[in-house]
PDB file of N, CA and C in Angstrom:
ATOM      1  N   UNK A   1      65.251 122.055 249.309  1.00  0.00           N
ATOM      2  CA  UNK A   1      66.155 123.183 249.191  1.00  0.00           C
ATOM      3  C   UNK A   1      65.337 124.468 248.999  1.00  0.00           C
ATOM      4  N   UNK A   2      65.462 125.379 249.565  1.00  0.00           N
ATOM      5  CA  UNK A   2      64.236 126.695 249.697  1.00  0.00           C
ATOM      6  C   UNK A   2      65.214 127.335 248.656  1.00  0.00           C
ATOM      7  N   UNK A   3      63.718 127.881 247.930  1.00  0.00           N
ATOM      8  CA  UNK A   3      64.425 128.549 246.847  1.00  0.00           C
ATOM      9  C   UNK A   3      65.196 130.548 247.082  1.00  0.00           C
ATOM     10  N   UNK A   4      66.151 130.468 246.292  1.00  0.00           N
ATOM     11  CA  UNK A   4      66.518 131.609 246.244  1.00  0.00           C
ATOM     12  C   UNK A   4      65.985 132.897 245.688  1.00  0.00           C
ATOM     13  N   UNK A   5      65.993 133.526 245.961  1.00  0.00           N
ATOM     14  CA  UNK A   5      64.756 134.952 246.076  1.00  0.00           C
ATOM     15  C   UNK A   5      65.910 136.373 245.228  1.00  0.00           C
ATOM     16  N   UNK A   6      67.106 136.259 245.225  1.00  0.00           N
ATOM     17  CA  UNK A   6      67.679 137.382 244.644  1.00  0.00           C
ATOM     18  C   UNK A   6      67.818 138.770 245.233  1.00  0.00           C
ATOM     19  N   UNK A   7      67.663 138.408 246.737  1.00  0.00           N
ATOM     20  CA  UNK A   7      67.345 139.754 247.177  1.00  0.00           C
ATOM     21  C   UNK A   7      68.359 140.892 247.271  1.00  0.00           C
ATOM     22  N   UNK A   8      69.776 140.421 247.635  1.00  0.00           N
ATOM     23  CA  UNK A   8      71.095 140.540 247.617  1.00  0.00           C
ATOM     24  C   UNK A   8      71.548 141.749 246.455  1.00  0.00           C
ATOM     25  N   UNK A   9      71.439 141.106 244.787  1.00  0.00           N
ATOM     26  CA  UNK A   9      71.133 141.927 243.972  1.00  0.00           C
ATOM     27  C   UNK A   9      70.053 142.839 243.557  1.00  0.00           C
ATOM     28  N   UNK A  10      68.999 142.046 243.916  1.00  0.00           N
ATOM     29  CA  UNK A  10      67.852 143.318 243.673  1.00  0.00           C
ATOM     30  C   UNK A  10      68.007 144.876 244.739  1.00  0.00           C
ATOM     31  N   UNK A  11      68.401 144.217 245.906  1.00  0.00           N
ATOM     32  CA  UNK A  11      69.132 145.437 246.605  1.00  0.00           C
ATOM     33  C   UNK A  11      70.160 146.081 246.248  1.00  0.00           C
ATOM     34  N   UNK A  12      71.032 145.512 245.450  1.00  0.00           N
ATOM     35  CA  UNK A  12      72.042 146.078 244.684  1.00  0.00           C
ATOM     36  C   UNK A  12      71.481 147.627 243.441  1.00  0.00           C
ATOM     37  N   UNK A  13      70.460 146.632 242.852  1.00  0.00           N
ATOM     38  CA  UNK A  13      69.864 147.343 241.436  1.00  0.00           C
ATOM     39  C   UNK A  13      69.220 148.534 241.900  1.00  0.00           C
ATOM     40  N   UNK A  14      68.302 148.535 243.208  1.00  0.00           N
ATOM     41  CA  UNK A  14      67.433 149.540 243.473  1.00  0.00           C
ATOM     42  C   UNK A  14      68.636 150.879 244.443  1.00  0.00           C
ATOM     43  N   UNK A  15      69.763 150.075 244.982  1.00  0.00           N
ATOM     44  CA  UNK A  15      70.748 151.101 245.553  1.00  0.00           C
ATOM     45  C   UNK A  15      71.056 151.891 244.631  1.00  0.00           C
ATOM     46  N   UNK A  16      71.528 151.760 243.312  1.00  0.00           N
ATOM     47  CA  UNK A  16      71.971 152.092 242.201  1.00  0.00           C
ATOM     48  C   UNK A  16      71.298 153.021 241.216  1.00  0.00           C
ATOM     49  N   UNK A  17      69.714 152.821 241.727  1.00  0.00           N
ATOM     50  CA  UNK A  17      68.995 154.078 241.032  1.00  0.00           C
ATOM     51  C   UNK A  17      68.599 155.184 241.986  1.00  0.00           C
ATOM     52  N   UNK A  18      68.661 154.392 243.258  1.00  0.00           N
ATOM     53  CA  UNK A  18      68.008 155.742 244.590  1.00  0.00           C
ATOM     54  C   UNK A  18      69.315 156.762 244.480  1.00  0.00           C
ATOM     55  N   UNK A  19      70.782 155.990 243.995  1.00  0.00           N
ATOM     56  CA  UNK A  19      72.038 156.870 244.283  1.00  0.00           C
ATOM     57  C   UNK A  19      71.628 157.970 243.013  1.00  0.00           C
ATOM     58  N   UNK A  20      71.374 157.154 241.314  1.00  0.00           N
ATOM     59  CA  UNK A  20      70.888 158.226 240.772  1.00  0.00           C
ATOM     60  C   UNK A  20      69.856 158.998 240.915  1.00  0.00           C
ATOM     61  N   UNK A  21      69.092 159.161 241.470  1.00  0.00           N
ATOM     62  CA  UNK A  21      68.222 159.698 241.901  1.00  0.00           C
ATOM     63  C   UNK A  21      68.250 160.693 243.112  1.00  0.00           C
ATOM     64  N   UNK A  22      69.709 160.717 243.436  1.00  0.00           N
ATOM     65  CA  UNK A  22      70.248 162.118 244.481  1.00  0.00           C
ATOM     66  C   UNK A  22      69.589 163.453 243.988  1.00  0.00           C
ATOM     67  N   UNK A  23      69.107 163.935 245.083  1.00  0.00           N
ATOM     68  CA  UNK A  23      69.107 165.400 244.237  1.00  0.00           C
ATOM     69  C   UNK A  23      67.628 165.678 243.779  1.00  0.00           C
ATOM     70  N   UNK A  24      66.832 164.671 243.438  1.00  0.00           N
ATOM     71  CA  UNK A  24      65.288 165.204 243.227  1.00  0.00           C
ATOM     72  C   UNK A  24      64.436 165.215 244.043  1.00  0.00           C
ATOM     73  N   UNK A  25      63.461 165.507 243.905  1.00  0.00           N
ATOM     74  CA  UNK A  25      62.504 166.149 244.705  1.00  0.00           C
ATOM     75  C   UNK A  25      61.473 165.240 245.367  1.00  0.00           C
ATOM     76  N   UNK A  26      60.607 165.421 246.812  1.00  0.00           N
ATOM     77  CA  UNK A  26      60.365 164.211 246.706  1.00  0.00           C
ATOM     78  C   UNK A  26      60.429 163.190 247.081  1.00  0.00           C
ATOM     79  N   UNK A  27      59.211 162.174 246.530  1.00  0.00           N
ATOM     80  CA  UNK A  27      59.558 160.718 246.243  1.00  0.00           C
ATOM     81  C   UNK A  27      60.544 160.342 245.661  1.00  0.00           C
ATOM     82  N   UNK A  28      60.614 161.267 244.705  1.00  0.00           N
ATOM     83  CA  UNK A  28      61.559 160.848 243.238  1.00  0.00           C
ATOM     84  C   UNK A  28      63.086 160.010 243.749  1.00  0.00           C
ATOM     85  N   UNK A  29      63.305 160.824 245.061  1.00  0.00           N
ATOM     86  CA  UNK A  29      64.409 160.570 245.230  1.00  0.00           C
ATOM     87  C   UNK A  29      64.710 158.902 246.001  1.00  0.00           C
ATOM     88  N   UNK A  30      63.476 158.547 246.469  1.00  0.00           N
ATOM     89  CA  UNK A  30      63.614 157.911 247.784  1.00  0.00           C
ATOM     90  C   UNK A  30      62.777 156.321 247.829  1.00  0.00           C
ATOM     91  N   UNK A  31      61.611 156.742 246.676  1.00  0.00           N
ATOM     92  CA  UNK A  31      60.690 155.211 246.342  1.00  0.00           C
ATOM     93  C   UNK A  31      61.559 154.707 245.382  1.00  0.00           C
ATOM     94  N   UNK A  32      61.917 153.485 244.857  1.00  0.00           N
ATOM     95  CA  UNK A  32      62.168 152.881 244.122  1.00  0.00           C
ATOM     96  C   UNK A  32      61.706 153.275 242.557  1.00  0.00           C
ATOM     97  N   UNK A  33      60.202 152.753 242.622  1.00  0.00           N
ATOM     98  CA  UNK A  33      59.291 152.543 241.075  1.00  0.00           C
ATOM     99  C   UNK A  33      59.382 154.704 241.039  1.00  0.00           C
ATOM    100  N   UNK A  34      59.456 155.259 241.662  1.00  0.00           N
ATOM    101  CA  UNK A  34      59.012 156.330 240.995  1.00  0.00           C
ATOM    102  C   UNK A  34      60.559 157.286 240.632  1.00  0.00           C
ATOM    103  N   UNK A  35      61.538 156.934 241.060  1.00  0.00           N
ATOM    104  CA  UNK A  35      63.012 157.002 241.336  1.00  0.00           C
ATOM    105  C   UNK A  35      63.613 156.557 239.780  1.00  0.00           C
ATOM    106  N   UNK A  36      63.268 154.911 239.632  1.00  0.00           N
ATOM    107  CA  UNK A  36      63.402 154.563 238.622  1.00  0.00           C
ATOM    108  C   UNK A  36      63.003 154.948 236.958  1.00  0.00           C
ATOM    109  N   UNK A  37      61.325 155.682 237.075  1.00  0.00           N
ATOM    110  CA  UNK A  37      61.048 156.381 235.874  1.00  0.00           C
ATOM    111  C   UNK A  37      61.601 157.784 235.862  1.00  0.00           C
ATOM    112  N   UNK A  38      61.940 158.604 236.997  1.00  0.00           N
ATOM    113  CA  UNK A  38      62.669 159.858 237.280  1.00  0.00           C
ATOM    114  C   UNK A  38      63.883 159.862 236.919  1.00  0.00           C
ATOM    115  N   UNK A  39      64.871 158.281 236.475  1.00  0.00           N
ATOM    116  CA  UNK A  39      66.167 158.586 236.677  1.00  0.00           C
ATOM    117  C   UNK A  39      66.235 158.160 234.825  1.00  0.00           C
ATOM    118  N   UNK A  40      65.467 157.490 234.326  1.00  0.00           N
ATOM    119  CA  UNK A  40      65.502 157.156 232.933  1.00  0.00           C
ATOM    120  C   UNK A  40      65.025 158.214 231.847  1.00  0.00           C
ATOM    121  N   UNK A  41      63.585 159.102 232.692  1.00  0.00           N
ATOM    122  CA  UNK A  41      63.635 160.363 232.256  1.00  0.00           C
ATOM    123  C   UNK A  41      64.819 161.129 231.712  1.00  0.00           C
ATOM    124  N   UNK A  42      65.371 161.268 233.353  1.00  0.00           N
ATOM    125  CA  UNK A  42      66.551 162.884 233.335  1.00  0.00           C
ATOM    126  C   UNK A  42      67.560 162.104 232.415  1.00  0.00           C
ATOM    127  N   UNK A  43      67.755 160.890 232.105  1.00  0.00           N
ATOM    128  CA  UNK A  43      68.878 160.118 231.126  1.00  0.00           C
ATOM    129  C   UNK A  43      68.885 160.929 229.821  1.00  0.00           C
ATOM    130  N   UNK A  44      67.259 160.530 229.519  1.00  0.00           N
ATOM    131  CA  UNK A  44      66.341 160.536 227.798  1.00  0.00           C
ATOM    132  C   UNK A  44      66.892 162.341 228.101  1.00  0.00           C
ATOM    133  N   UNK A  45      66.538 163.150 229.154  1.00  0.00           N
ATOM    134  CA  UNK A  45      66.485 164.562 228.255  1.00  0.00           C
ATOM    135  C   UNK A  45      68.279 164.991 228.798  1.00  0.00           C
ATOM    136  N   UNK A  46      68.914 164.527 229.265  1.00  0.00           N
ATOM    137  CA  UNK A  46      70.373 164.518 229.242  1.00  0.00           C
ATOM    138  C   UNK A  46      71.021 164.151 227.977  1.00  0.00           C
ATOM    139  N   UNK A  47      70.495 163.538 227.632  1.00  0.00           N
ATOM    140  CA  UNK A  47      70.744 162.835 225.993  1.00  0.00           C
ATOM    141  C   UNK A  47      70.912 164.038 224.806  1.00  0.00           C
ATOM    142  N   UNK A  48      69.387 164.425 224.911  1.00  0.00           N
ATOM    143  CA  UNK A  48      68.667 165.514 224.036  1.00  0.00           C
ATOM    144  C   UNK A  48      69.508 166.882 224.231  1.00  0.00           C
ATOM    145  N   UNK A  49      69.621 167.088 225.760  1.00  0.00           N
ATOM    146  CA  UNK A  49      70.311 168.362 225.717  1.00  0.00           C
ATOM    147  C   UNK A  49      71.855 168.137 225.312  1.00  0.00           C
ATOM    148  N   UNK A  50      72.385 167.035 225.019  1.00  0.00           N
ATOM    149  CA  UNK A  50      73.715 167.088 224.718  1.00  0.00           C
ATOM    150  C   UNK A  50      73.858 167.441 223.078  1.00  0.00           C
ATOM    151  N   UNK A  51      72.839 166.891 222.474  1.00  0.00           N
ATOM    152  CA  UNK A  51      72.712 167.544 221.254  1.00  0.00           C
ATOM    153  C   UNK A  51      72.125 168.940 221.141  1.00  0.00           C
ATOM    154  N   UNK A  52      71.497 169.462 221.897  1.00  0.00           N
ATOM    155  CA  UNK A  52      70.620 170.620 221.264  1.00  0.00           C
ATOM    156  C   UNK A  52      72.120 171.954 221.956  1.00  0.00           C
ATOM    157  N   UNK A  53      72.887 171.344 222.730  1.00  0.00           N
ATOM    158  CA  UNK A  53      74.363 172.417 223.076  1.00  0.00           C
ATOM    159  C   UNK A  53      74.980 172.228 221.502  1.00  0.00           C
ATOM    160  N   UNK A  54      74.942 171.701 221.002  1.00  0.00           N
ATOM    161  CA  UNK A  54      76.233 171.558 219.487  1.00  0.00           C
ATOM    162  C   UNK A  54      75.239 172.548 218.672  1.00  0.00           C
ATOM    163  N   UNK A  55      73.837 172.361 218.489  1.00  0.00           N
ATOM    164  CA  UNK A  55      72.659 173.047 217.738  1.00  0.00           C
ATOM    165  C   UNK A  55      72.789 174.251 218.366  1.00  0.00           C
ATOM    166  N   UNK A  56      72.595 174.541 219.328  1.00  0.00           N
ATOM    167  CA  UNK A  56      72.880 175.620 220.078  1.00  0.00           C
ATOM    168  C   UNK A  56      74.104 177.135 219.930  1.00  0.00           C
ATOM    169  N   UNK A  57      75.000 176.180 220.086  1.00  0.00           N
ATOM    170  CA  UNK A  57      76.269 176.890 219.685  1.00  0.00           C
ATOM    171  C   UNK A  57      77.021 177.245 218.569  1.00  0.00           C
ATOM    172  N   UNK A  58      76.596 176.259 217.636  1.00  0.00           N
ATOM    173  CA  UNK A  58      76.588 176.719 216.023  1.00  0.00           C
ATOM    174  C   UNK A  58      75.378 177.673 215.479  1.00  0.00           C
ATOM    175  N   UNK A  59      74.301 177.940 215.959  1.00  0.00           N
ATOM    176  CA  UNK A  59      73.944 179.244 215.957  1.00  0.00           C
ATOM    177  C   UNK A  59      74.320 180.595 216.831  1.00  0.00           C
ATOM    178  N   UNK A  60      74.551 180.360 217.668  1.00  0.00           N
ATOM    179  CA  UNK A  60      75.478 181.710 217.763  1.00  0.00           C
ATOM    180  C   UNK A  60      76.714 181.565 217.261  1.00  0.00           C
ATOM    181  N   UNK A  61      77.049 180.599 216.665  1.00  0.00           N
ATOM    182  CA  UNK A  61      78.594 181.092 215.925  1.00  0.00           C
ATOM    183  C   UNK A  61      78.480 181.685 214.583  1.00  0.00           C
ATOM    184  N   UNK A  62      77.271 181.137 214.264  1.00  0.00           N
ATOM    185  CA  UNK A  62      76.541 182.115 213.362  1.00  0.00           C
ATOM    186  C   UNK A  62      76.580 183.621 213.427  1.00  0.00           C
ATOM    187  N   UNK A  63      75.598 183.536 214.337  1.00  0.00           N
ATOM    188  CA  UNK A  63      74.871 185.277 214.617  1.00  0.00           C
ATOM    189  C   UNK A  63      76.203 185.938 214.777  1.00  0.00           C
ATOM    190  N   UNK A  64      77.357 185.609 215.447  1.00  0.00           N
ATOM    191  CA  UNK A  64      78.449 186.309 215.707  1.00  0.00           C
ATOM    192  C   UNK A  64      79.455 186.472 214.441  1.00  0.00           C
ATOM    193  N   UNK A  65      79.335 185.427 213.262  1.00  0.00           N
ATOM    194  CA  UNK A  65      80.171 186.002 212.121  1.00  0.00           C
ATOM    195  C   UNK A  65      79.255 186.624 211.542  1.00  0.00           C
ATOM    196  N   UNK A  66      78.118 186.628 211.391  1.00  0.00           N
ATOM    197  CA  UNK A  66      77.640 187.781 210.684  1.00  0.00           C
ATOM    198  C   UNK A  66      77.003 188.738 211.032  1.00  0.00           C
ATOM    199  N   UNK A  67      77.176 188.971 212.878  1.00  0.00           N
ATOM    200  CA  UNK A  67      77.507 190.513 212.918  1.00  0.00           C
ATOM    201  C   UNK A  67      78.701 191.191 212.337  1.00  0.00           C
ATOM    202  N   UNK A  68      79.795 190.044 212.971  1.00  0.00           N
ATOM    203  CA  UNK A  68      81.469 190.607 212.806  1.00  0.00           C
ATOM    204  C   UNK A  68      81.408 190.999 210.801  1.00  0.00           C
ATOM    205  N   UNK A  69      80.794 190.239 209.935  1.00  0.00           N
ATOM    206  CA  UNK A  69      80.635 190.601 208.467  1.00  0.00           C
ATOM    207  C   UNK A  69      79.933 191.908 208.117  1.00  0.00           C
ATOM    208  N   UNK A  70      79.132 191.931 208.608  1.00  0.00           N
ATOM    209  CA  UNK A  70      78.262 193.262 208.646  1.00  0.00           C
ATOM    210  C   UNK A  70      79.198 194.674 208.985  1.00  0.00           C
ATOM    211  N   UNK A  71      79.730 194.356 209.651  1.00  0.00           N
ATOM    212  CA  UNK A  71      80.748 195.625 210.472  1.00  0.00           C
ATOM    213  C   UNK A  71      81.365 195.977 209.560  1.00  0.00           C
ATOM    214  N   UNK A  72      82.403 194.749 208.945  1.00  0.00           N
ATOM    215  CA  UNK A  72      83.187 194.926 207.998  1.00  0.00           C
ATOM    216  C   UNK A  72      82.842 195.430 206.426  1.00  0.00           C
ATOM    217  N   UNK A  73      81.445 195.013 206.251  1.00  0.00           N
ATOM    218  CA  UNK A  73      81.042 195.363 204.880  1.00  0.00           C
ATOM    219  C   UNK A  73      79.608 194.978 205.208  1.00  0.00           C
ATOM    220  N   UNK A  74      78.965 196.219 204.847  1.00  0.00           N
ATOM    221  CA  UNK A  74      77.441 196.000 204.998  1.00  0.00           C
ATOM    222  C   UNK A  74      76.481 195.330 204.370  1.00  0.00           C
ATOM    223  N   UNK A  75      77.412 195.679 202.721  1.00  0.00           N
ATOM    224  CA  UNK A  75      76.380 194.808 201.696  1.00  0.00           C
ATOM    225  C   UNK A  75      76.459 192.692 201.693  1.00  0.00           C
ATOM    226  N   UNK A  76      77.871 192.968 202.262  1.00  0.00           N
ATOM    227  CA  UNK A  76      78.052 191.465 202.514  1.00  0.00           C
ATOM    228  C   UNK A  76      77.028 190.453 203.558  1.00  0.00           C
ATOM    229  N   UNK A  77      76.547 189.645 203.367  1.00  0.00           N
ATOM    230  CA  UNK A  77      75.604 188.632 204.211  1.00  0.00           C
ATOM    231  C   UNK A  77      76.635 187.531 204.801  1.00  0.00           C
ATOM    232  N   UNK A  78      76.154 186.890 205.877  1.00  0.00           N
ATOM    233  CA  UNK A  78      76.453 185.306 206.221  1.00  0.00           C
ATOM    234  C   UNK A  78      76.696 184.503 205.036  1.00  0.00           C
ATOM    235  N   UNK A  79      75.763 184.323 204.628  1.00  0.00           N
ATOM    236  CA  UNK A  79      75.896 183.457 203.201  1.00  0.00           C
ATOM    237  C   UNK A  79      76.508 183.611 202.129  1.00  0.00           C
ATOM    238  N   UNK A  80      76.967 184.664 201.684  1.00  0.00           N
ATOM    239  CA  UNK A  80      77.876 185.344 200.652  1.00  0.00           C
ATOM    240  C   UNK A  80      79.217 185.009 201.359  1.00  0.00           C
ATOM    241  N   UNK A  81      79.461 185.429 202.117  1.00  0.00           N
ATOM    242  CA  UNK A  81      80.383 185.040 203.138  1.00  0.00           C
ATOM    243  C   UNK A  81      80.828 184.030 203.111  1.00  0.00           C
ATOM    244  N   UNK A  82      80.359 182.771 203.524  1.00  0.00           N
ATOM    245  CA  UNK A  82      80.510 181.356 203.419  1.00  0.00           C
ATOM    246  C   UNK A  82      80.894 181.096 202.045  1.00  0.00           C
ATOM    247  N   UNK A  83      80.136 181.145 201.291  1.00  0.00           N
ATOM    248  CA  UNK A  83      80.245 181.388 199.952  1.00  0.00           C
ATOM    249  C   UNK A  83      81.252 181.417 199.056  1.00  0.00           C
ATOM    250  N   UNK A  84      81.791 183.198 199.578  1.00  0.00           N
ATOM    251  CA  UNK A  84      82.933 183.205 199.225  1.00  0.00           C
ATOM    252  C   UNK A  84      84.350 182.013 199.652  1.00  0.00           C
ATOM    253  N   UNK A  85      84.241 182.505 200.808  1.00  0.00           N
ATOM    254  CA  UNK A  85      85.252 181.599 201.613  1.00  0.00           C
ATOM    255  C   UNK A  85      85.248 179.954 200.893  1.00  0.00           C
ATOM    256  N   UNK A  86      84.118 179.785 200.773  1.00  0.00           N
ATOM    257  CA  UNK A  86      83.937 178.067 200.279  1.00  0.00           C
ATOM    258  C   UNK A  86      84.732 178.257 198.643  1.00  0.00           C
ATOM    259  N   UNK A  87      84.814 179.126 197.819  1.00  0.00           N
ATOM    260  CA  UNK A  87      84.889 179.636 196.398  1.00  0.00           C
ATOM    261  C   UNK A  87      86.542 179.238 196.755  1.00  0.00           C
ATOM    262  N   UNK A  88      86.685 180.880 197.625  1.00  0.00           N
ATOM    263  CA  UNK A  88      88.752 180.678 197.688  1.00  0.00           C
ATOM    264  C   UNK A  88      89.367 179.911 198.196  1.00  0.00           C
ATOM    265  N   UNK A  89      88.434 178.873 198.788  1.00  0.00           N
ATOM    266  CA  UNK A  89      89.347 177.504 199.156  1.00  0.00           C
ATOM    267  C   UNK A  89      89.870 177.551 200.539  1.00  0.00           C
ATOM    268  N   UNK A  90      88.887 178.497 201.334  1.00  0.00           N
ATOM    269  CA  UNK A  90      89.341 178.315 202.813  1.00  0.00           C
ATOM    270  C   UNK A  90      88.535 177.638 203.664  1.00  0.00           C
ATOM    271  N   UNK A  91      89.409 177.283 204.394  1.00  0.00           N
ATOM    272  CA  UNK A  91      89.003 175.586 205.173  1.00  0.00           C
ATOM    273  C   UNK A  91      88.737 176.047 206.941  1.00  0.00           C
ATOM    274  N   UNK A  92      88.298 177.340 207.318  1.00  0.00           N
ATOM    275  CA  UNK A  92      88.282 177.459 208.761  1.00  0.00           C
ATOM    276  C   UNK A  92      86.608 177.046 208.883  1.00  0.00           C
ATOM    277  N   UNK A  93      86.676 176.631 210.225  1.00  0.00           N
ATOM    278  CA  UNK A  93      85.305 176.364 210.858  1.00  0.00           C
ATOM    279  C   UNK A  93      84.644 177.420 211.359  1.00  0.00           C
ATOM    280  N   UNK A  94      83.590 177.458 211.608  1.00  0.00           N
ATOM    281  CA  UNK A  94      82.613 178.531 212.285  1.00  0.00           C
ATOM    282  C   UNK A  94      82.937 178.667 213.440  1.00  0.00           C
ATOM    283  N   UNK A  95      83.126 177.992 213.945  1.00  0.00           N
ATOM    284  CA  UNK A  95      83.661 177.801 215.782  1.00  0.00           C
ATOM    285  C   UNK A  95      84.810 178.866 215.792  1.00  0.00           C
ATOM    286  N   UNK A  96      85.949 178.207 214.913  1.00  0.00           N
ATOM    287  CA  UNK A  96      86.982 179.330 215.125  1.00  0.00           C
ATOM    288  C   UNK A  96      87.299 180.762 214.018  1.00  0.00           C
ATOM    289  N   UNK A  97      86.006 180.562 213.232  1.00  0.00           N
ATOM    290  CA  UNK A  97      85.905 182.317 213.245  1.00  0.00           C
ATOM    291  C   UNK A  97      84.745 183.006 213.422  1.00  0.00           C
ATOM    292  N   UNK A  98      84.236 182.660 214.242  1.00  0.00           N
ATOM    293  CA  UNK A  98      83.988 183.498 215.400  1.00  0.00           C
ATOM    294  C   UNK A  98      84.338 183.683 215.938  1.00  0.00           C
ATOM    295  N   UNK A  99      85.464 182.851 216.845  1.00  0.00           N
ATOM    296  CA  UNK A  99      86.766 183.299 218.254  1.00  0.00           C
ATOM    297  C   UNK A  99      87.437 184.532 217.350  1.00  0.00           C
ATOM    298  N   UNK A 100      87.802 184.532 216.256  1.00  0.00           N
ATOM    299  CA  UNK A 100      88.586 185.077 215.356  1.00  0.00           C
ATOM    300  C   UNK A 100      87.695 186.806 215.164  1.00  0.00           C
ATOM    301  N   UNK A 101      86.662 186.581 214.776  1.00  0.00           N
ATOM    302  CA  UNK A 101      85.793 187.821 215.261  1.00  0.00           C
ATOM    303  C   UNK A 101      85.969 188.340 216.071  1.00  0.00           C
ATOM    304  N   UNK A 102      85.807 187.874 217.158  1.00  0.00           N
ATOM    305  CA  UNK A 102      85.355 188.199 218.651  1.00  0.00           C
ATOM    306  C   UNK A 102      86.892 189.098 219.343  1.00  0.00           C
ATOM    307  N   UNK A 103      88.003 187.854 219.282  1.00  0.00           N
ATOM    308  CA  UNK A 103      89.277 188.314 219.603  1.00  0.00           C
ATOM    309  C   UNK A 103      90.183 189.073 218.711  1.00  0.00           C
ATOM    310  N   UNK A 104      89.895 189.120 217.238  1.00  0.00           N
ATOM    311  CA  UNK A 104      90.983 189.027 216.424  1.00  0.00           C
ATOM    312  C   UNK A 104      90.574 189.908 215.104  1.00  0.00           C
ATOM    313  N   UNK A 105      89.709 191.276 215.017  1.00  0.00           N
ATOM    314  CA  UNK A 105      88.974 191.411 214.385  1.00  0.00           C
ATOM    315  C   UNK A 105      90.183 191.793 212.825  1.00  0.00           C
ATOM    316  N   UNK A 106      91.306 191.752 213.171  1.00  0.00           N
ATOM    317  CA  UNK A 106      92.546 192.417 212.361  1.00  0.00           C
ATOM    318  C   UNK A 106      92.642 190.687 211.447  1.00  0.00           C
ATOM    319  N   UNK A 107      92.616 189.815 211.903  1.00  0.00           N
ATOM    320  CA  UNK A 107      92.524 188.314 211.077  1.00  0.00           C
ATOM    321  C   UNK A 107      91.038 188.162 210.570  1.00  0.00           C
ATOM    322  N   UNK A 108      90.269 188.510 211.129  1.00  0.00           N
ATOM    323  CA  UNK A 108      88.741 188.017 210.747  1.00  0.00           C
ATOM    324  C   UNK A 108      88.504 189.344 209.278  1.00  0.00           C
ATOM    325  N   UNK A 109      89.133 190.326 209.251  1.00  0.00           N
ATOM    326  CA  UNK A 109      89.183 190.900 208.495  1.00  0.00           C
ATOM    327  C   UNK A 109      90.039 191.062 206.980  1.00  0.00           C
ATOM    328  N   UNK A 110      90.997 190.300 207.417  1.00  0.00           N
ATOM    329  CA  UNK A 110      91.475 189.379 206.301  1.00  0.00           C
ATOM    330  C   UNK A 110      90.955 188.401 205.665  1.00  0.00           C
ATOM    331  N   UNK A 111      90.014 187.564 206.195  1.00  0.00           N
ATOM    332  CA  UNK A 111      88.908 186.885 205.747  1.00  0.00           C
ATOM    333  C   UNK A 111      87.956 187.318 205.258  1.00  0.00           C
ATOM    334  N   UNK A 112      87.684 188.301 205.301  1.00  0.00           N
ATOM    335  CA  UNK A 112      86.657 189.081 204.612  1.00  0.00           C
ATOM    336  C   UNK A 112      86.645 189.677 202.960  1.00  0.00           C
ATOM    337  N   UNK A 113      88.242 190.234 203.503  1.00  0.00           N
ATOM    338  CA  UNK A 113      88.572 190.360 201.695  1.00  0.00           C
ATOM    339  C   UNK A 113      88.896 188.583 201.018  1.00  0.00           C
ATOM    340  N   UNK A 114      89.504 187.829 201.525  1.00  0.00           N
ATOM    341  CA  UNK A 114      89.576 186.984 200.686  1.00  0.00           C
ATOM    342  C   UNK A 114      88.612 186.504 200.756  1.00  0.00           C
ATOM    343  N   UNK A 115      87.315 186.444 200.864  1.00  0.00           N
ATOM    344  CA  UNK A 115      85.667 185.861 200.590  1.00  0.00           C
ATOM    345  C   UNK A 115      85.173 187.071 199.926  1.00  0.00           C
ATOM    346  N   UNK A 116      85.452 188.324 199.681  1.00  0.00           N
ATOM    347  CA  UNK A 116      85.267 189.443 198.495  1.00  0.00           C
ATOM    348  C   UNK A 116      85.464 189.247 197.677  1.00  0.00           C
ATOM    349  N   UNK A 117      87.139 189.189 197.298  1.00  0.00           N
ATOM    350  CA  UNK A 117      87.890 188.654 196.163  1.00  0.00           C
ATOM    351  C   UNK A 117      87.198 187.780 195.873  1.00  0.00           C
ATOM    352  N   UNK A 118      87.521 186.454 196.555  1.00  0.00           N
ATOM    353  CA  UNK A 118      86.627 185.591 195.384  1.00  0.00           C
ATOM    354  C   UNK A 118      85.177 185.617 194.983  1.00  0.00           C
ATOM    355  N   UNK A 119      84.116 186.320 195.420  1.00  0.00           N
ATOM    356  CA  UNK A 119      83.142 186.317 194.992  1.00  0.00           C
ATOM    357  C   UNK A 119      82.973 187.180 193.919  1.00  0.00           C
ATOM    358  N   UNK A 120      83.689 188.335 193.868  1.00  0.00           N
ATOM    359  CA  UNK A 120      84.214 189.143 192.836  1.00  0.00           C
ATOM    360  C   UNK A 120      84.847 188.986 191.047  1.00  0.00           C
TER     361      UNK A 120
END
């Protein structure tokens, strides 16, 4: 009985990385072995950049409430800020006040005195 060789699937496995491998440059796209470390690469830093967008964007949600704080009161900081807010028992996220900054400076400014007040 001649033995079976797997070729069927191994053609399967290597279709499956040349498809990921659309799009690069190259060999990268088209040899197998070099296709295959090209496509596990762009995985590993697809990975990385999905975290470093959340790292990313919570610093400018930063920089943007404490420009929008600054405007409102000069002596006030980011951190006093938080601060306060954490003191009077308000529960908004950074994400949405900064939208709140950005769009809404008549609400974001209500936030400001009640993170005064209570630090006060």
């Amino acid at each position: 009985m001649p033995r079976a060789r797997g070729r069927v699937p191994a053609h399967a496995r290597h279709r499956k990385v040349i498809k990921a491998a659309k799009g690069f440059y190259g060999r990268r796209k088209n040899t197998f072995r070099t296709a295959q470390a090209a496509v596990v690469k762009s995985s590993v830093n697809a990975f990385k950049g999905r975290k470093q967008k959340k790292r990313n964007f919570r610093s400018l949600w930063i920089q943007r409430i404490n420009a929008a704080v600054r405007t409102f009161d000069e002596t006030l900081t980011y951190s006093r800020f938080i601060d306060g807010l954490t003191k009077a028992g308000v529960g908004v996220d950074r994400k949405v006040m900064a939208e709140l900054a950005v769009s809404e400076p008549a609400a974001f400014a209500a936030l400001v005195q009640k993170a005064r007040a209570a630090l006060a």
